[in-house]
Protein backbone atom coordinates (compact mmCIF):
# COMPACT_ATOMS: atom_id res chain seq x y z
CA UNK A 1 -18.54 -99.17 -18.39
CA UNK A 2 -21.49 -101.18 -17.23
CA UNK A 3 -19.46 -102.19 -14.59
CA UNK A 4 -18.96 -99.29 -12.95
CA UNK A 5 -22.72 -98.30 -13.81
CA UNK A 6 -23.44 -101.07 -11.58
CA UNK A 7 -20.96 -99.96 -9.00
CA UNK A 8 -22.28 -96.51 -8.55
CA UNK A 9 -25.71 -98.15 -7.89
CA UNK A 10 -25.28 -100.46 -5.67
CA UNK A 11 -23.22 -97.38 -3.95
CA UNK A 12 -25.89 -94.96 -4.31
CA UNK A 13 -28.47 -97.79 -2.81
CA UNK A 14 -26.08 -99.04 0.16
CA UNK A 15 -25.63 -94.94 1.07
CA UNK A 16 -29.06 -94.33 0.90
CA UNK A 17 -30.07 -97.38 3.59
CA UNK A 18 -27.35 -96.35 5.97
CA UNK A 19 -28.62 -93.17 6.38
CA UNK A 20 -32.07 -93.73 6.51
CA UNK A 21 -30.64 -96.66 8.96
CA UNK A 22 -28.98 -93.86 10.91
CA UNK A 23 -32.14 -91.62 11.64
CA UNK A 24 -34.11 -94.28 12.60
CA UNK A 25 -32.04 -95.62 15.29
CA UNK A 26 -31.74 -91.63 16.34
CA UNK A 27 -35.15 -91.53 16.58
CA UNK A 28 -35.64 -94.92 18.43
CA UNK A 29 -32.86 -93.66 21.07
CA UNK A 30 -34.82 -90.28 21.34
CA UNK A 31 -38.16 -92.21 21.50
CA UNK A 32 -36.56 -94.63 24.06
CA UNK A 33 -35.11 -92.13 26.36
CA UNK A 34 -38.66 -89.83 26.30
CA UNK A 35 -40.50 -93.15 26.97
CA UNK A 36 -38.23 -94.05 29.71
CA UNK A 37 -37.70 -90.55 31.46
CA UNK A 38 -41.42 -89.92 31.30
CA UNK A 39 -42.25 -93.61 32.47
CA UNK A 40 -40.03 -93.08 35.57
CA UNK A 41 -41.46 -89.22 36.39
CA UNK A 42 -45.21 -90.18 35.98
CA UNK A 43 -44.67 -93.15 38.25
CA UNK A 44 -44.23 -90.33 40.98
CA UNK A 45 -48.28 -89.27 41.02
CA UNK A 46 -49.08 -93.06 42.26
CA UNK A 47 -48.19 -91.70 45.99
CA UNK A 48 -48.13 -87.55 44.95
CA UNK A 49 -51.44 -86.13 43.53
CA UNK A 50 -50.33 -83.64 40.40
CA UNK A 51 -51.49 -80.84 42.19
CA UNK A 52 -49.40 -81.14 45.20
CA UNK A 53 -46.50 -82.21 42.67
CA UNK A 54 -47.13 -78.67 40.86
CA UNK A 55 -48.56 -76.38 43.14
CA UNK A 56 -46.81 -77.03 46.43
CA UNK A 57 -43.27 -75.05 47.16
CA UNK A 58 -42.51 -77.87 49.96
CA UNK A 59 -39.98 -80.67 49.12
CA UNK A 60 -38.81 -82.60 51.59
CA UNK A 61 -38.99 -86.42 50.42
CA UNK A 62 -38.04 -87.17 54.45
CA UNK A 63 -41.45 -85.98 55.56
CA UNK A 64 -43.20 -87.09 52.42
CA UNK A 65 -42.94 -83.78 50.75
CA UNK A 66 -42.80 -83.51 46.76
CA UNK A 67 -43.95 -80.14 45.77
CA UNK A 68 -41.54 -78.76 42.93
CA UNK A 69 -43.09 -75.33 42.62
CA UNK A 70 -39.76 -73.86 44.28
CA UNK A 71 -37.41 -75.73 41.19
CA UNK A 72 -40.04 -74.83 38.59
CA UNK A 73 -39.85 -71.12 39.48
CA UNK A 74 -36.25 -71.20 40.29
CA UNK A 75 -35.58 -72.11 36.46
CA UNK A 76 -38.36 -69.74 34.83
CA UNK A 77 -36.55 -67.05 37.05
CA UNK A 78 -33.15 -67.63 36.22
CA UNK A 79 -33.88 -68.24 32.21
CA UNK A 80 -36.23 -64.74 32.31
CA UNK A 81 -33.52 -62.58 33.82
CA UNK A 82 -30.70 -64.18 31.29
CA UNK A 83 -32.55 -63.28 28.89
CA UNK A 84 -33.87 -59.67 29.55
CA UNK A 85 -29.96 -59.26 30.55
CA UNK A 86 -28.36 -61.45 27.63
CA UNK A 87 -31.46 -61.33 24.95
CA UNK A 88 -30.45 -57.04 24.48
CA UNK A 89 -26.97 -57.14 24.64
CA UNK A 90 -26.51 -60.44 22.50
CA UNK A 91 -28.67 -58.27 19.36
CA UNK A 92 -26.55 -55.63 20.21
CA UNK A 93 -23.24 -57.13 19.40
CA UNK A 94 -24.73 -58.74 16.11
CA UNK A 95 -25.84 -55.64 15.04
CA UNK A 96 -21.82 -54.09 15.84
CA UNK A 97 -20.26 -57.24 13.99
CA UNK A 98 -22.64 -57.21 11.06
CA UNK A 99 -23.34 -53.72 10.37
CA UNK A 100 -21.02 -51.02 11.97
CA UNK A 101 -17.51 -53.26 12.68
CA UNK A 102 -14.69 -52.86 10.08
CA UNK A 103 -14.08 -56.33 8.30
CA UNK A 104 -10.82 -56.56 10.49
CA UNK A 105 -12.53 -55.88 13.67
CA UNK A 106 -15.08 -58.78 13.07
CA UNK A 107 -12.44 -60.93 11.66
CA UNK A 108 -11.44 -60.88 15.14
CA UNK A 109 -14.33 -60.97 16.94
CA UNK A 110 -16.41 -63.51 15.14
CA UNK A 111 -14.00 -66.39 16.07
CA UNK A 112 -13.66 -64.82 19.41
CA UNK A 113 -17.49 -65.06 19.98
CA UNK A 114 -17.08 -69.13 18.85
CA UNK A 115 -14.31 -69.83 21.39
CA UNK A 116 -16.53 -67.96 24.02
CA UNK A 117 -19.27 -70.39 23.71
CA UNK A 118 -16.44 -73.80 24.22
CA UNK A 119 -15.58 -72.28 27.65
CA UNK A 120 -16.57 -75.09 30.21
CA UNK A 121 -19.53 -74.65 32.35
CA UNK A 122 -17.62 -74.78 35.61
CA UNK A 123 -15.41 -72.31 34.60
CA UNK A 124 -18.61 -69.77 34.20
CA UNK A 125 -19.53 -70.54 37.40
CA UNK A 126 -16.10 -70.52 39.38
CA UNK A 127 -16.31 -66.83 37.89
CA UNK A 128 -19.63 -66.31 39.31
CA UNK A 129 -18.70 -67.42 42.62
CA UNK A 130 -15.45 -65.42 42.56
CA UNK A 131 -16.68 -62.25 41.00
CA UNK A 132 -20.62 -62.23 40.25
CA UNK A 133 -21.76 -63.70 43.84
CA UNK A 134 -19.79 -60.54 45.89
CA UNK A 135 -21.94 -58.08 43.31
CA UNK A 136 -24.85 -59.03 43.72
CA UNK A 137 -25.00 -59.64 47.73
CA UNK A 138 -23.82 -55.83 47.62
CA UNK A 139 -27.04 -54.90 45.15
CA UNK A 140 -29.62 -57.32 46.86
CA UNK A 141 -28.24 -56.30 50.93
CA UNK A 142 -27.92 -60.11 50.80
CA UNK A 143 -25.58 -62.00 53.66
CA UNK A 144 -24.58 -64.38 50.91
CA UNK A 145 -24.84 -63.44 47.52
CA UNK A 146 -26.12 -66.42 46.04
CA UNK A 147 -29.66 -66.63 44.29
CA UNK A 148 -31.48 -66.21 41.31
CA UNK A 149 -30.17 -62.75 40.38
CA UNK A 150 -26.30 -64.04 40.45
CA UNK A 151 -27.31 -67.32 38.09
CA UNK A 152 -28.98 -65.27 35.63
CA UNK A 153 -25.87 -63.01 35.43
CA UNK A 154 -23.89 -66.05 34.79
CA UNK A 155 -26.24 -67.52 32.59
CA UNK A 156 -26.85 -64.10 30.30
CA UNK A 157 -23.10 -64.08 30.00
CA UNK A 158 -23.05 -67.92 28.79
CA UNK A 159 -25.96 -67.58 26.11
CA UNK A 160 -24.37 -64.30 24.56
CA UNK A 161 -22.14 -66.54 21.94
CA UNK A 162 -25.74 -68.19 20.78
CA UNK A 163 -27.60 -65.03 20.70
CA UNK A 164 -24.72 -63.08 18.68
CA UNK A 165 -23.36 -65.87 16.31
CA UNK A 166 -27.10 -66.75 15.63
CA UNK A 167 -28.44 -63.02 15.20
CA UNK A 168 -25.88 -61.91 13.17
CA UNK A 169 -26.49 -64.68 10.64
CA UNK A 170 -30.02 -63.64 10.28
CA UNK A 171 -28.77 -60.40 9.37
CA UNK A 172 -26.07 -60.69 7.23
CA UNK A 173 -28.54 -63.26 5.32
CA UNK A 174 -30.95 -60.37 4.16
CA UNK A 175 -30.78 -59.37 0.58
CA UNK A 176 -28.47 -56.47 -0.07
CA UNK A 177 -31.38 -54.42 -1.83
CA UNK A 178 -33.14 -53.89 1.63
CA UNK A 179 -30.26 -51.92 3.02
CA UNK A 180 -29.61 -50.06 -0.14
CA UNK A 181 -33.46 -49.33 -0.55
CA UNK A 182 -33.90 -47.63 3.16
CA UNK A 183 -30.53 -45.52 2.61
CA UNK A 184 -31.59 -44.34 -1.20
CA UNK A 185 -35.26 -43.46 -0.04
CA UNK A 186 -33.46 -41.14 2.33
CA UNK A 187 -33.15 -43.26 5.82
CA UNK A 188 -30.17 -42.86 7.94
CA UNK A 189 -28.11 -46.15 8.89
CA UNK A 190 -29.48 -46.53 12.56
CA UNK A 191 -33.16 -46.04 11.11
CA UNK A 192 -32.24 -48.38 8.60
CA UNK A 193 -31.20 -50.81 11.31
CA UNK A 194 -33.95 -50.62 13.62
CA UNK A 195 -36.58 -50.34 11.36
CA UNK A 196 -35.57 -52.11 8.17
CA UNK A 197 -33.00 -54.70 9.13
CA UNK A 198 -33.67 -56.00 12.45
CA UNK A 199 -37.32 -56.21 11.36
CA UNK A 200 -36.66 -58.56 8.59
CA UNK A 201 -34.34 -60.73 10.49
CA UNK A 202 -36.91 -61.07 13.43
CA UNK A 203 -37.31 -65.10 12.83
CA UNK A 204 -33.90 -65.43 13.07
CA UNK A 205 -33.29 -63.38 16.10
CA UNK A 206 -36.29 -65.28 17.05
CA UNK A 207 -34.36 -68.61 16.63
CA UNK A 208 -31.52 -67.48 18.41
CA UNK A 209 -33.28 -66.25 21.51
CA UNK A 210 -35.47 -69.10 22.05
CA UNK A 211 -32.27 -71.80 21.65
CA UNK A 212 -30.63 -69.25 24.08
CA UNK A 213 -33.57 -69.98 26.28
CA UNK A 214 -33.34 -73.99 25.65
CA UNK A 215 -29.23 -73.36 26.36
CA UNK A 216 -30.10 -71.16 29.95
CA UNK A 217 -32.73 -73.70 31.19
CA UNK A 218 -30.90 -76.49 30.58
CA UNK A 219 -28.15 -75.36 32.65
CA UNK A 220 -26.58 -77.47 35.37
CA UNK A 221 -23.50 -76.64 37.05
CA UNK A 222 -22.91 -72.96 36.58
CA UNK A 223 -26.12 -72.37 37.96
CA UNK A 224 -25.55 -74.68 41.28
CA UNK A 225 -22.58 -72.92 41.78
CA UNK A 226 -23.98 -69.66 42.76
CA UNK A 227 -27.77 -70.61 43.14
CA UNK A 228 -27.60 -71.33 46.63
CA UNK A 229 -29.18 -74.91 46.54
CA UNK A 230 -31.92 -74.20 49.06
CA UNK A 231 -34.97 -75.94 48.54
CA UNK A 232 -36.66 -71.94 49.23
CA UNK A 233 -39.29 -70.64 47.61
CA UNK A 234 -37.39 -67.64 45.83
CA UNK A 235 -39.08 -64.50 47.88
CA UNK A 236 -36.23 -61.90 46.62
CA UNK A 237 -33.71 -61.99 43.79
CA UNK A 238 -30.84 -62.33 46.51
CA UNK A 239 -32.51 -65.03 48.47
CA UNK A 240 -30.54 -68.67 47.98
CA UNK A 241 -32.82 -71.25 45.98
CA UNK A 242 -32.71 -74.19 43.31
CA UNK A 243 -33.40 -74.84 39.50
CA UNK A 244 -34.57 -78.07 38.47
CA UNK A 245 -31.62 -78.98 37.07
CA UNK A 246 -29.28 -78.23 40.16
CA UNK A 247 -31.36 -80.04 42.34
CA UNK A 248 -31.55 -83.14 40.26
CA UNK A 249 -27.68 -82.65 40.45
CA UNK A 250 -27.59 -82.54 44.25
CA UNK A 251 -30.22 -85.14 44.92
CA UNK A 252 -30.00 -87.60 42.57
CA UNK A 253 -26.60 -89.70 43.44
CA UNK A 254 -28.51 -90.21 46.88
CA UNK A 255 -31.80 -92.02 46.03
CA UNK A 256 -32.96 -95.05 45.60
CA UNK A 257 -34.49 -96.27 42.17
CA UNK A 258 -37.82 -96.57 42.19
CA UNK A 259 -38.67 -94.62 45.16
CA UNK A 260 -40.56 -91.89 45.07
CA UNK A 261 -38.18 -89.49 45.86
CA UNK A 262 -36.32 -90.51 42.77
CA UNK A 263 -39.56 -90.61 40.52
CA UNK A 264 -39.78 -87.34 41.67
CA UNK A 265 -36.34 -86.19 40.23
CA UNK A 266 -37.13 -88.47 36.80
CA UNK A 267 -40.34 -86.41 36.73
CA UNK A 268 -38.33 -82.65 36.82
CA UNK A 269 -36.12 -84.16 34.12
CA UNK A 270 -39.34 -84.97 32.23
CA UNK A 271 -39.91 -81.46 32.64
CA UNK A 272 -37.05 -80.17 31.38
CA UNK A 273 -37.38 -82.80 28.25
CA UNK A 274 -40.94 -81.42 27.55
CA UNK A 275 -39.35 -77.87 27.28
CA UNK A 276 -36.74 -78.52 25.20
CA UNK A 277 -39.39 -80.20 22.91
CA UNK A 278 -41.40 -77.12 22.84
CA UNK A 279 -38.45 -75.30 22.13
CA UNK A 280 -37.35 -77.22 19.43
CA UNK A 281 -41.19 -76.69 17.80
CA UNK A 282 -40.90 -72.64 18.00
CA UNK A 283 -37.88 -72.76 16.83
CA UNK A 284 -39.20 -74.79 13.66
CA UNK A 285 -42.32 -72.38 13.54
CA UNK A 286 -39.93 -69.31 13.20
CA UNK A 287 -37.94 -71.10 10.73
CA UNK A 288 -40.49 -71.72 8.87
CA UNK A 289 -42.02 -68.21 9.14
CA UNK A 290 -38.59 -67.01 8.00
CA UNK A 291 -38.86 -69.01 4.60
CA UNK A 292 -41.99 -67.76 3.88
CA UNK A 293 -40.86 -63.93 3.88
């Protein structure tokens, strides 16, 4: 018996150091690959001042030209109009599955929704290109199709598994007694919904829009699909332009390390890292505020 005592210990102590072994090598690679991305990206304002860098919509690393106002817009564009499209529709459907479907309609749907989000990228955007592009160059009177208003189609469609599977957690986590409260004191279902329900799981939804955000900005190759990759200022929804992210796609095979040109393309990725960090802390905050309640 005090054999195995032993045993157990030593089992307990060995388990315990692996995994604090394990996060702290997750955190040094994490650490490592902020230090190293950021290292590389600020090394672009020793020949580009930060305003230039920020402010200008020129790039053209041929003439000397770094300004990544045109990529910086490009992605805020694309993300905003997934989500005004996506954001609605997504809370929508988790609303149907957790509160209106009958259990054998979201029996289906539910693991439906989970296959939709394991559909390849590429596949979302050969769609776009096929389908989504010839819409919108008939809404926009564009000659091509391709812009900001056709990758934030694609991209509202690709974050609606995240905003539904997400959303109708938060819902179907609220106590029983709130629904049964609203409906006893008189309140129909939908007012019950929309003023008792979706309310309460606000945080949630929260959670699930923002990581939809994180999931649409982070987007690579949908979005250069049917984006346009034009180094344009976007003046229209129709008009062909570039994300961050599909311009460090196109350019980056092409330059050298070191140069500017490629500190420049470090220093959008840096970009994108510093949102997904800020993500990552308003999605804690909401958590958080959702624990409290």
């Amino acid at each position: 018996m005090p054999q195995r005592k032993s045993w157990v210990y030593y089992n307990d102590r060995l388990s315990r150091y692996l995994f604090i072994s394990s996060a702290v090598l997750v955190s040094l690679i994490i650490l490592c690959i902020i230090w190293f991305v950021g290292m590389q990206g600020l090394s672009t304002f020793r020949e580009v001042s930060i305003i230039e860098f920020f402010t200008s919509s020129k790039w053209s690393p041929d003439s000397g030209k770094f300004g990544a106002l045109t990529f910086i817009a490009g992605s805020i564009g694309t993300t905003l109009i997934a989500i005004l499209l996506g954001g609605p529709l997504g809370l929508a459907g988790a609303v149907f599955l957790a509160e209106i479907a009958p259990p054998w309609v979201r029996a289906f749907m539910r693991p439906a929704t989970d296959l939709f989000a394991g559909i390849p990228s590429v596949v979302y955007g050969y769609v776009g290109i096929t389908v989504i592009v010839g819409l919108t160059g008939r809404l926009t009177n564009s000659p091509t199709g391709y812009g900001m208003l056709a990758a934030g189609i694609v991209l509202a469609i690709m974050i609606l598994p995240t905003v539904i599977s997400l959303s109708e957690d938060a819902l179907r986590s609220l106590p029983r007694t709130y629904k049964e409260a609203s409906l006893a004191l008189g309140a129909t279902r939908w007012q019950t919904i929309r003023r008792v329900l979706v309310p309460a799981a606000s945080p949630g939804i929260l959670t699930a829009i923002i990581l939809a955000m994180a999931r649409a900005i982070g987007e690579t190759m949908a979005v250069q699909m049917v984006i346009g990759n034009s180094p344009r200022f976007p003046d229209s929804l129709g008009s062909p332009t570039s994300t961050l992210t599909s311009n460090i796609v196109m350019e980056m095979g092409n330059t050298p390390f070191g140069s500017t040109w490629n500190n420049g393309l470090f220093m959008m990725a840096f970009i994108l890292l510093v949102i997904a960090l800020i993500m990552i802390i308003l999605v804690r905050t909401a958590s958080r505020k959702g624990a409290a309640r």
